[in-house]
C-alpha atoms as a PDB file:
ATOM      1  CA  UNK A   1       1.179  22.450  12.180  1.00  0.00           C
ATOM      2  CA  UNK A   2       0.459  19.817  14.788  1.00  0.00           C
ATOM      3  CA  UNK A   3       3.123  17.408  15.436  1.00  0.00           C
ATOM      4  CA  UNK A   4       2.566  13.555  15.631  1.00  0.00           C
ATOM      5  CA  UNK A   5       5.206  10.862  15.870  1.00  0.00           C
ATOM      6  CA  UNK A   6       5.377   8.617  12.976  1.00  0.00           C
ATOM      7  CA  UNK A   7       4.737   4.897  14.153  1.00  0.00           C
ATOM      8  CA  UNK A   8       3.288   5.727  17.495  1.00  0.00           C
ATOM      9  CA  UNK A   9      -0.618   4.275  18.276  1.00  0.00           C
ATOM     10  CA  UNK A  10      -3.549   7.369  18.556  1.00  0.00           C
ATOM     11  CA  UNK A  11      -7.173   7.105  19.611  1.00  0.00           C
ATOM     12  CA  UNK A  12      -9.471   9.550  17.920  1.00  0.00           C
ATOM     13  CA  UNK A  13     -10.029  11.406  21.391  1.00  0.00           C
ATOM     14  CA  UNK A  14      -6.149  11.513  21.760  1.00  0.00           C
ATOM     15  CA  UNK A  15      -5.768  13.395  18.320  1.00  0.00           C
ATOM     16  CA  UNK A  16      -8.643  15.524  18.979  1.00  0.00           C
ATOM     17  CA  UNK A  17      -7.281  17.042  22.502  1.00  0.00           C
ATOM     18  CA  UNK A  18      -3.856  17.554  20.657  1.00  0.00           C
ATOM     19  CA  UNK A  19      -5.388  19.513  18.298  1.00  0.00           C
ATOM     20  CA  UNK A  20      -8.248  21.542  20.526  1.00  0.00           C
ATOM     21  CA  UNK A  21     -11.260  20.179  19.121  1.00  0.00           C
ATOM     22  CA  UNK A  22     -13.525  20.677  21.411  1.00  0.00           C
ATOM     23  CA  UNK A  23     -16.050  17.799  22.181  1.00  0.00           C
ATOM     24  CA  UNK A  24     -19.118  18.813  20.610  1.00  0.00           C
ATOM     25  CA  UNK A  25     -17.341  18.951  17.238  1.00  0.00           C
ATOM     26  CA  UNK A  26     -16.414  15.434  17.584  1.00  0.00           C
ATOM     27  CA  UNK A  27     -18.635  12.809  15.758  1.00  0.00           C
ATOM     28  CA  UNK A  28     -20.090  12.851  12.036  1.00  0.00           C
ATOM     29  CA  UNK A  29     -17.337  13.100   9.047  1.00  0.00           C
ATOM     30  CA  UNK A  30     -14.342  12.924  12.540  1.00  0.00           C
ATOM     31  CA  UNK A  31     -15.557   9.199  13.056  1.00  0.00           C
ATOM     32  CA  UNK A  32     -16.018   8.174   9.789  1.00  0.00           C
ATOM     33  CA  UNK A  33     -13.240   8.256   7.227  1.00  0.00           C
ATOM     34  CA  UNK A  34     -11.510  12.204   7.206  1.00  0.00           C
ATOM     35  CA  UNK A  35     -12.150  15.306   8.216  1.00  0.00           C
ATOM     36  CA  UNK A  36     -10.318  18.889   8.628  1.00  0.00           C
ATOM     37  CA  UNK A  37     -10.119  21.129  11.291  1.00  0.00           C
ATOM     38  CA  UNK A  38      -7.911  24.344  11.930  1.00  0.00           C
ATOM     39  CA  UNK A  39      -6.012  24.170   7.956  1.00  0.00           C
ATOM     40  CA  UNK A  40      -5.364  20.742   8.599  1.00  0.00           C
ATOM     41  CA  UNK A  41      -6.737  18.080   7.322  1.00  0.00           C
ATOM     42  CA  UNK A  42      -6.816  14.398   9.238  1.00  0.00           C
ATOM     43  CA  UNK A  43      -7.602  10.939   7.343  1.00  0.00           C
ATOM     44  CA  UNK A  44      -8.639   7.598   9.690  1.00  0.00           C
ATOM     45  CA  UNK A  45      -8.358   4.002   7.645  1.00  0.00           C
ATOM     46  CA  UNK A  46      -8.328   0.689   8.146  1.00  0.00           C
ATOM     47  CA  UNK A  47      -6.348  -1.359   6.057  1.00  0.00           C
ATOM     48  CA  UNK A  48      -6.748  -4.907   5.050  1.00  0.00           C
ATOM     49  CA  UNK A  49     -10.593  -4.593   7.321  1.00  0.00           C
ATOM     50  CA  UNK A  50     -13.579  -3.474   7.126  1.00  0.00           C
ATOM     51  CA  UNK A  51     -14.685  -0.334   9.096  1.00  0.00           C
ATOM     52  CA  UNK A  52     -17.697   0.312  11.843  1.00  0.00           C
ATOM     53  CA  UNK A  53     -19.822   1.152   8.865  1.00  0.00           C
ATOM     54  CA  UNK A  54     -19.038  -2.656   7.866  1.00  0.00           C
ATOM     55  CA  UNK A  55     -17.329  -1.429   4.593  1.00  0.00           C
ATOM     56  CA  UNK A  56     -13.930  -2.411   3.244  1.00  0.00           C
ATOM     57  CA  UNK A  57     -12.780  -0.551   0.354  1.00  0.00           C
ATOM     58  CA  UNK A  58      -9.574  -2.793  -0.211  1.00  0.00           C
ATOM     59  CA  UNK A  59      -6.861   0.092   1.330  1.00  0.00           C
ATOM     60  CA  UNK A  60      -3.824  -1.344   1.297  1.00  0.00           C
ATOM     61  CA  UNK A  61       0.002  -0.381   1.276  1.00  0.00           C
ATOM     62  CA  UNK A  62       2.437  -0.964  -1.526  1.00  0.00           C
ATOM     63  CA  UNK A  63       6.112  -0.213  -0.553  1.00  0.00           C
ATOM     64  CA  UNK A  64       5.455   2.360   1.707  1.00  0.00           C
ATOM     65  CA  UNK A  65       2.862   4.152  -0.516  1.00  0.00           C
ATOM     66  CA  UNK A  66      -0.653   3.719   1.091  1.00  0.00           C
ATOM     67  CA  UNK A  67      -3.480   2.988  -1.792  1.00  0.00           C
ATOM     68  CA  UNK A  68      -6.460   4.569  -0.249  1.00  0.00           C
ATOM     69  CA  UNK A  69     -10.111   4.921  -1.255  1.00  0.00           C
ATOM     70  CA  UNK A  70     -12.953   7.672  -0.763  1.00  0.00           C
ATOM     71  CA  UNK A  71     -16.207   7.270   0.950  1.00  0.00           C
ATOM     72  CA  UNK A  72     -18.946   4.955  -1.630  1.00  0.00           C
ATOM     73  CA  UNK A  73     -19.806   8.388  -3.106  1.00  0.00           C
ATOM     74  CA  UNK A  74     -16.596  10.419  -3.122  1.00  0.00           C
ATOM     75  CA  UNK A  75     -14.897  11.607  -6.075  1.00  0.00           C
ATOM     76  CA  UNK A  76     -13.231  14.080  -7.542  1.00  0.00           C
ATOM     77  CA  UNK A  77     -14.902  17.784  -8.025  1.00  0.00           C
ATOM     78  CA  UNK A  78     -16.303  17.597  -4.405  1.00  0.00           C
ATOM     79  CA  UNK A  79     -14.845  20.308  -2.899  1.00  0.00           C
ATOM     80  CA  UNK A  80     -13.212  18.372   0.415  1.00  0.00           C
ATOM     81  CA  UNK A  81     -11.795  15.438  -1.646  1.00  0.00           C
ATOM     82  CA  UNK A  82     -10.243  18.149  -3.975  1.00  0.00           C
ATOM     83  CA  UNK A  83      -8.744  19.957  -1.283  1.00  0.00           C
ATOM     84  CA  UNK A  84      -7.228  16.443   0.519  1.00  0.00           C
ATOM     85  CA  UNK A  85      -6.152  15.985  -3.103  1.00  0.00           C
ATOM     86  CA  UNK A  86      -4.537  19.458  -3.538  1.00  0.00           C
ATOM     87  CA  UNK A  87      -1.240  19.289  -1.616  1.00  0.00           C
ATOM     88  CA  UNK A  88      -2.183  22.535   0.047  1.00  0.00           C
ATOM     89  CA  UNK A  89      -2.776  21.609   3.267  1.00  0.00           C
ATOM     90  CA  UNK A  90      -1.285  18.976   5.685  1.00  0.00           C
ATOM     91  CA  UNK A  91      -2.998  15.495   5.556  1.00  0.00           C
ATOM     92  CA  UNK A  92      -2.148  13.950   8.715  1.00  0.00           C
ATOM     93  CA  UNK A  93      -2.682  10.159   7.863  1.00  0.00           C
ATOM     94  CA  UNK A  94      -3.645   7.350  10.506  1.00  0.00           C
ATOM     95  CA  UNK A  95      -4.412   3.907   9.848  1.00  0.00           C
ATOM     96  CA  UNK A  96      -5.122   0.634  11.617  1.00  0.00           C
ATOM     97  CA  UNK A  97      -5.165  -3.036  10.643  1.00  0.00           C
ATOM     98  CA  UNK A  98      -8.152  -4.278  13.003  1.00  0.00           C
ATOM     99  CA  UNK A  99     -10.987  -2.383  13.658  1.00  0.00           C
ATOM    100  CA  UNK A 100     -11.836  -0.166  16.678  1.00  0.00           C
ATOM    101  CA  UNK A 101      -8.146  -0.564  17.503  1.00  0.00           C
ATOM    102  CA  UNK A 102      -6.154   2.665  18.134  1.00  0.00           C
ATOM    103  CA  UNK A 103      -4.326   4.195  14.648  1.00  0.00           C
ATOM    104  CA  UNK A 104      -0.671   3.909  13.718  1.00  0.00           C
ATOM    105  CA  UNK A 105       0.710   7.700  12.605  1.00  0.00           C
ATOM    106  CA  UNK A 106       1.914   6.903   8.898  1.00  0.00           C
ATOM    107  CA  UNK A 107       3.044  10.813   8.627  1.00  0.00           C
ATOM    108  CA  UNK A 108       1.705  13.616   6.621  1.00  0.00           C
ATOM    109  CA  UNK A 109       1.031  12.429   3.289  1.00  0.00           C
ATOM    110  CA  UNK A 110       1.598  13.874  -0.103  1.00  0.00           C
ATOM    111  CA  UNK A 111      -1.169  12.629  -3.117  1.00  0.00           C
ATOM    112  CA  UNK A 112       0.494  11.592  -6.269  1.00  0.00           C
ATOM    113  CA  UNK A 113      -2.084  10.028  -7.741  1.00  0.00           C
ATOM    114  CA  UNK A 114      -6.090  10.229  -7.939  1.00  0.00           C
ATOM    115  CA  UNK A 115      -8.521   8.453 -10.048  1.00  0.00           C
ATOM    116  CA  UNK A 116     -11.439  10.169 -11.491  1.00  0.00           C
ATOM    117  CA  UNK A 117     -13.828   6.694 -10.631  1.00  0.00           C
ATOM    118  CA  UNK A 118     -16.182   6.638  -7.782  1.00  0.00           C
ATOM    119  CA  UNK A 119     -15.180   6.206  -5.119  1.00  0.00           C
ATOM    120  CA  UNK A 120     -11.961   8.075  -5.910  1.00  0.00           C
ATOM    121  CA  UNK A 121      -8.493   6.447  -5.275  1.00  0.00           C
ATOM    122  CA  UNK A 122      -5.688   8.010  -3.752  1.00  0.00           C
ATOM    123  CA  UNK A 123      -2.209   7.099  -3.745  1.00  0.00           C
ATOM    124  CA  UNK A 124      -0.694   8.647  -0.754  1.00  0.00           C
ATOM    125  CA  UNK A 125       3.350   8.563  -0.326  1.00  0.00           C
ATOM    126  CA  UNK A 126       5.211  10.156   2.978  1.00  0.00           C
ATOM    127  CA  UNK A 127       8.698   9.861   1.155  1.00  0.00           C
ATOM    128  CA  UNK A 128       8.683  13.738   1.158  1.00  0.00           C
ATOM    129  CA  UNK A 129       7.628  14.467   4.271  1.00  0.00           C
ATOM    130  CA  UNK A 130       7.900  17.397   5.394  1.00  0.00           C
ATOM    131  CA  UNK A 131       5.024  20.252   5.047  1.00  0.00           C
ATOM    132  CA  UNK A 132       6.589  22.713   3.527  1.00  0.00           C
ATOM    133  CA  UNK A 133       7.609  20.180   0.560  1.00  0.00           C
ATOM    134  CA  UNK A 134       3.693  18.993   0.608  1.00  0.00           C
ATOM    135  CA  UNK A 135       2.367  22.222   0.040  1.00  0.00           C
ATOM    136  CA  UNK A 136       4.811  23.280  -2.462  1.00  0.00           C
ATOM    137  CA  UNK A 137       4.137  20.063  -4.747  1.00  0.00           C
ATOM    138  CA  UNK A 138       1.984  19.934  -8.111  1.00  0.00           C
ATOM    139  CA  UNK A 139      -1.784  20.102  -7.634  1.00  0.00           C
ATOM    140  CA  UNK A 140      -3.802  17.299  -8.962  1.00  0.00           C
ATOM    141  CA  UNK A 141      -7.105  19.082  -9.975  1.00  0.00           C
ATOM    142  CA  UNK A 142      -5.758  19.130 -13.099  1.00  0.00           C
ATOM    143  CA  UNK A 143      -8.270  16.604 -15.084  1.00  0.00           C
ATOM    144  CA  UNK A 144      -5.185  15.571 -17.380  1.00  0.00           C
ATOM    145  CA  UNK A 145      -3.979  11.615 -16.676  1.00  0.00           C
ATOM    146  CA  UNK A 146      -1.054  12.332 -14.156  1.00  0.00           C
ATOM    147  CA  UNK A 147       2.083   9.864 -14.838  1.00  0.00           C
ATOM    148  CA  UNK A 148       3.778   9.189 -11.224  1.00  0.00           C
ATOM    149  CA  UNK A 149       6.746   7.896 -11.772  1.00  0.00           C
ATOM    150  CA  UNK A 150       9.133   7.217 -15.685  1.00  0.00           C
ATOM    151  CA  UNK A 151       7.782   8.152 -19.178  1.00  0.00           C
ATOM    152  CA  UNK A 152       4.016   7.946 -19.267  1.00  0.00           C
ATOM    153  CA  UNK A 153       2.679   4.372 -20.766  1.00  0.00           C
ATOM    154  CA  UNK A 154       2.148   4.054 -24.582  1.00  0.00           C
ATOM    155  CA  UNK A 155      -0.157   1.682 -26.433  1.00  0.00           C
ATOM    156  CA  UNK A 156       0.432  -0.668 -29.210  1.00  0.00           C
ATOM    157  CA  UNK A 157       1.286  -4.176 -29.744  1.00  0.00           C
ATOM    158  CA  UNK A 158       3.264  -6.424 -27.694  1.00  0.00           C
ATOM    159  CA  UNK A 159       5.249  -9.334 -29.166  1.00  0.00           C
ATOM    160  CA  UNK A 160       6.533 -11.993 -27.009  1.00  0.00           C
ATOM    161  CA  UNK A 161       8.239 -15.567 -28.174  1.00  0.00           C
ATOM    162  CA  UNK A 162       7.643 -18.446 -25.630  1.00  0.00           C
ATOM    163  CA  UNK A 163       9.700 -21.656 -25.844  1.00  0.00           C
ATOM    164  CA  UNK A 164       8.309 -24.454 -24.676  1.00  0.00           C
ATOM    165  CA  UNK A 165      10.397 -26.298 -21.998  1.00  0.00           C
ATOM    166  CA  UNK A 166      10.771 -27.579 -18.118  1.00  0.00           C
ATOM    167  CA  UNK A 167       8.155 -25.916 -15.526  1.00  0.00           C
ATOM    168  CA  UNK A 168       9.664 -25.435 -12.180  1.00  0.00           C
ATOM    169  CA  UNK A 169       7.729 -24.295  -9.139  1.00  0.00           C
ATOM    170  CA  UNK A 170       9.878 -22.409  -6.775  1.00  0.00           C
ATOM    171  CA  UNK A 171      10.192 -22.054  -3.381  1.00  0.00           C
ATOM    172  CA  UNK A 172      12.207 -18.793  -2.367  1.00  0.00           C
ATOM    173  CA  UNK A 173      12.990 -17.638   1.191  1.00  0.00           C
ATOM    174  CA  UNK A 174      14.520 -14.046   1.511  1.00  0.00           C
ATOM    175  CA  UNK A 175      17.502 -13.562   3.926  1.00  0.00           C
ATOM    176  CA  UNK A 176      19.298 -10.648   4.364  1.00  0.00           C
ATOM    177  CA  UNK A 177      18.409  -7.116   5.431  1.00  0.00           C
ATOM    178  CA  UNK A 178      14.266  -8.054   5.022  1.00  0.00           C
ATOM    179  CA  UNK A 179      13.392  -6.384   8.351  1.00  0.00           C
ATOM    180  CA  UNK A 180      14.365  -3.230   6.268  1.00  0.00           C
ATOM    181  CA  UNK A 181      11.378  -3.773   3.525  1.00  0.00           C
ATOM    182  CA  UNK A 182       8.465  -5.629   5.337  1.00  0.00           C
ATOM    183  CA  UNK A 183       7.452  -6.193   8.768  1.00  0.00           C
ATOM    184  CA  UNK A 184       8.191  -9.886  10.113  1.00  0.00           C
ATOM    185  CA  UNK A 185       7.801 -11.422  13.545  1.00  0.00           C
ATOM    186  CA  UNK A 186      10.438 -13.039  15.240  1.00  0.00           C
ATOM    187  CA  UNK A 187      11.094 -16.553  13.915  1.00  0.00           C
ATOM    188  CA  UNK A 188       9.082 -15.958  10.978  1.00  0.00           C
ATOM    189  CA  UNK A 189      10.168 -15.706   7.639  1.00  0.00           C
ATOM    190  CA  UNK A 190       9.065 -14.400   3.513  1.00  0.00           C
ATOM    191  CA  UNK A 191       8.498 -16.856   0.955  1.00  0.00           C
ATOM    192  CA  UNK A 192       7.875 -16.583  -2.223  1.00  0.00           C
ATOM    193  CA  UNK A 193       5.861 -19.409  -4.406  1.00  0.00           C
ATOM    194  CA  UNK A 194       6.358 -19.272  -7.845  1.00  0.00           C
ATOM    195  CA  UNK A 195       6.422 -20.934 -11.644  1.00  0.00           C
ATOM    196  CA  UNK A 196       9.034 -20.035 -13.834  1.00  0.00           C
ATOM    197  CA  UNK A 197      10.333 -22.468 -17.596  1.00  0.00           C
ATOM    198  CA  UNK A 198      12.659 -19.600 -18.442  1.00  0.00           C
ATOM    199  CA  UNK A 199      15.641 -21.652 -19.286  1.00  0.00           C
ATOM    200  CA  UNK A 200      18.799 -22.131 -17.973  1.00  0.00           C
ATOM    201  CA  UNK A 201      19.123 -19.656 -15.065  1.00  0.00           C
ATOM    202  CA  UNK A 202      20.986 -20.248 -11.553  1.00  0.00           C
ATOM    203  CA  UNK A 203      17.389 -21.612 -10.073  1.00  0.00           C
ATOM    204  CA  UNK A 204      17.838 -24.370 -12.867  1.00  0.00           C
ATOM    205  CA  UNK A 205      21.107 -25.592 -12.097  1.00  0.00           C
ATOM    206  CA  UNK A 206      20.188 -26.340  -8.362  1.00  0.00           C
ATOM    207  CA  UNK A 207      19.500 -29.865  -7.508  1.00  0.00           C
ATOM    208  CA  UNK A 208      15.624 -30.106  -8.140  1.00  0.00           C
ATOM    209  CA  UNK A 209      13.478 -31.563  -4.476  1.00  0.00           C
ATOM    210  CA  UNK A 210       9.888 -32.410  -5.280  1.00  0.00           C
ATOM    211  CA  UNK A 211       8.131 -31.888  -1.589  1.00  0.00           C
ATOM    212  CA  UNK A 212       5.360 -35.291  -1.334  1.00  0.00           C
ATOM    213  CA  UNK A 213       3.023 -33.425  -1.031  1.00  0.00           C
ATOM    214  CA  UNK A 214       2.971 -31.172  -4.550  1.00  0.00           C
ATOM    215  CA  UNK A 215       4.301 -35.086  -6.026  1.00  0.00           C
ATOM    216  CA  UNK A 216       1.069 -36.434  -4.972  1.00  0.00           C
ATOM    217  CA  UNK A 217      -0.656 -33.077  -6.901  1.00  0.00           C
ATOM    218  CA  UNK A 218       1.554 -33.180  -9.900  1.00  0.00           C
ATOM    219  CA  UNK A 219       1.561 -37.082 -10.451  1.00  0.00           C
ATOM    220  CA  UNK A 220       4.924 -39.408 -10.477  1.00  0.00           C
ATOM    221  CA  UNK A 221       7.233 -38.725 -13.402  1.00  0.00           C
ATOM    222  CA  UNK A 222       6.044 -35.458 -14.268  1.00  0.00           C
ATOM    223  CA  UNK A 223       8.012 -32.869 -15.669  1.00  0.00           C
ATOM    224  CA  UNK A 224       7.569 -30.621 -13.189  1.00  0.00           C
ATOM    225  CA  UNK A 225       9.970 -29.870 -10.181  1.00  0.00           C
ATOM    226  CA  UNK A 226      10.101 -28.352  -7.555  1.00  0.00           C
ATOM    227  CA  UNK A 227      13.474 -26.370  -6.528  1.00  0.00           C
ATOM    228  CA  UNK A 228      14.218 -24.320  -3.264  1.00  0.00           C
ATOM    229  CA  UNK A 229      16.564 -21.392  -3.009  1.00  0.00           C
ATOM    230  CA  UNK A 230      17.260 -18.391  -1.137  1.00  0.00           C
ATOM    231  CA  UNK A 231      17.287 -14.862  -2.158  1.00  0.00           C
ATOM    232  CA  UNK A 232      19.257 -12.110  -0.543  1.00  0.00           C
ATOM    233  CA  UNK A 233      18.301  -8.512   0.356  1.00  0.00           C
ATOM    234  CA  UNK A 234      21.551  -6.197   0.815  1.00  0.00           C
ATOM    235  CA  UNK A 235      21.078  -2.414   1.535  1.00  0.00           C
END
């Protein structure tokens, strides 16, 4: 199997020489979404933009699982998105966040999950890694739902009691170990906004600080505060 370095930047032309695919093979399904060549099989995305066909199917990365989506027409039961589906060949996986911009390596990825809707939707995860663990994992041709992760889901209803109390719209910086869990430039931070009335909590008992400018939104004397806090990430 070819060998790529995870995080390092690769043209199309770059991968193409390391595998010895010669020019005139080049072009068609190679510069426009996946393609497979020698038993291995090589997906290009963009995520977060639109490609050079001017589409922009929403891939995106949760964790460090990359949601992915077929071509407008591609689904499951054509024979090449059932064999990138299969875990029986290597799917080398490259993405890029701005078009015509060289790919980051994201590793050889393993499918655990595919939609039967059109396009089809992939979830890829590299947490595995390595090929011989890719090949040996569970197909998923089977047409059966496919559960990733805990007991599958169940249906019924759902009962919830509310209480009626004080709103507070949070402010929460992480600190810690963040580096570890999401990307950040230097002298940048994460934040999360939020609005919780859950009672007496830790985020409660700080001293509420309405900011001027969400007093001005929410109106003098309102019952709404605003409280800042930090939240730690330790691994």
């Amino acid at each position: 199997m070819t060998d790529f370095v995870v995080g390092e930047l690769y043209t199309r032309d770059q991968i193409a020489e390391r595998i010895a695919m010669p020019i005139e093979r080049r072009g068609g399904a190679w510069d426009t979404g996946y393609d497979e060549w020698q038993g291995e099989a090589f997906l290009f995305t963009n995520v977060g933009v639109a490609g050079r066909t001017g589409h922009d199917y929403g891939n995106r990365f949760e964790g460090k699982d990359l949601i992915w989506f077929g071509k407008t027409r591609a689904k499951r039961g054509q024979p090449q998105i059932d064999r990138l589906i299969s875990n029986e060949v290597p799917v080398h996986v490259f993405w890029r966040g701005q078009d015509r911009s060289p790919f980051t390596y994201a590793g050889v990825g393993e499918a655990v999950e595919a939609t039967g809707d059109v396009p089809v939707k992939v979830v890829w995860t590299f947490e595995r890694g390595t090929p011989t663990e890719v090949r040996a994992t569970t197909s998923l041709l089977d047409p059966e739902p496919i559960w990733r992760r805990g007991p599958p889901p169940f249906t019924g209803p759902a009962i919830a009691n509310r209480q009626d109390g004080e709103t507070v719209v949070y402010l929460m910086r992480l600190e810690g170990a963040v580096r570890a869990v999401v990307e950040i430039l230097d002298g940048h931070c994460v934040v999360k906004i939020g609005m919780s009335n859950k009672g007496r909590t830790e985020v409660d008992r700080a001293e509420p600080r309405l900011s001027p400018e969400l007093e001005s939104t929410l109106g003098t004397g309102t019952n709404t505060h605003v409280r800042i806090w930090t939240g730690s990430i330790f691994i």
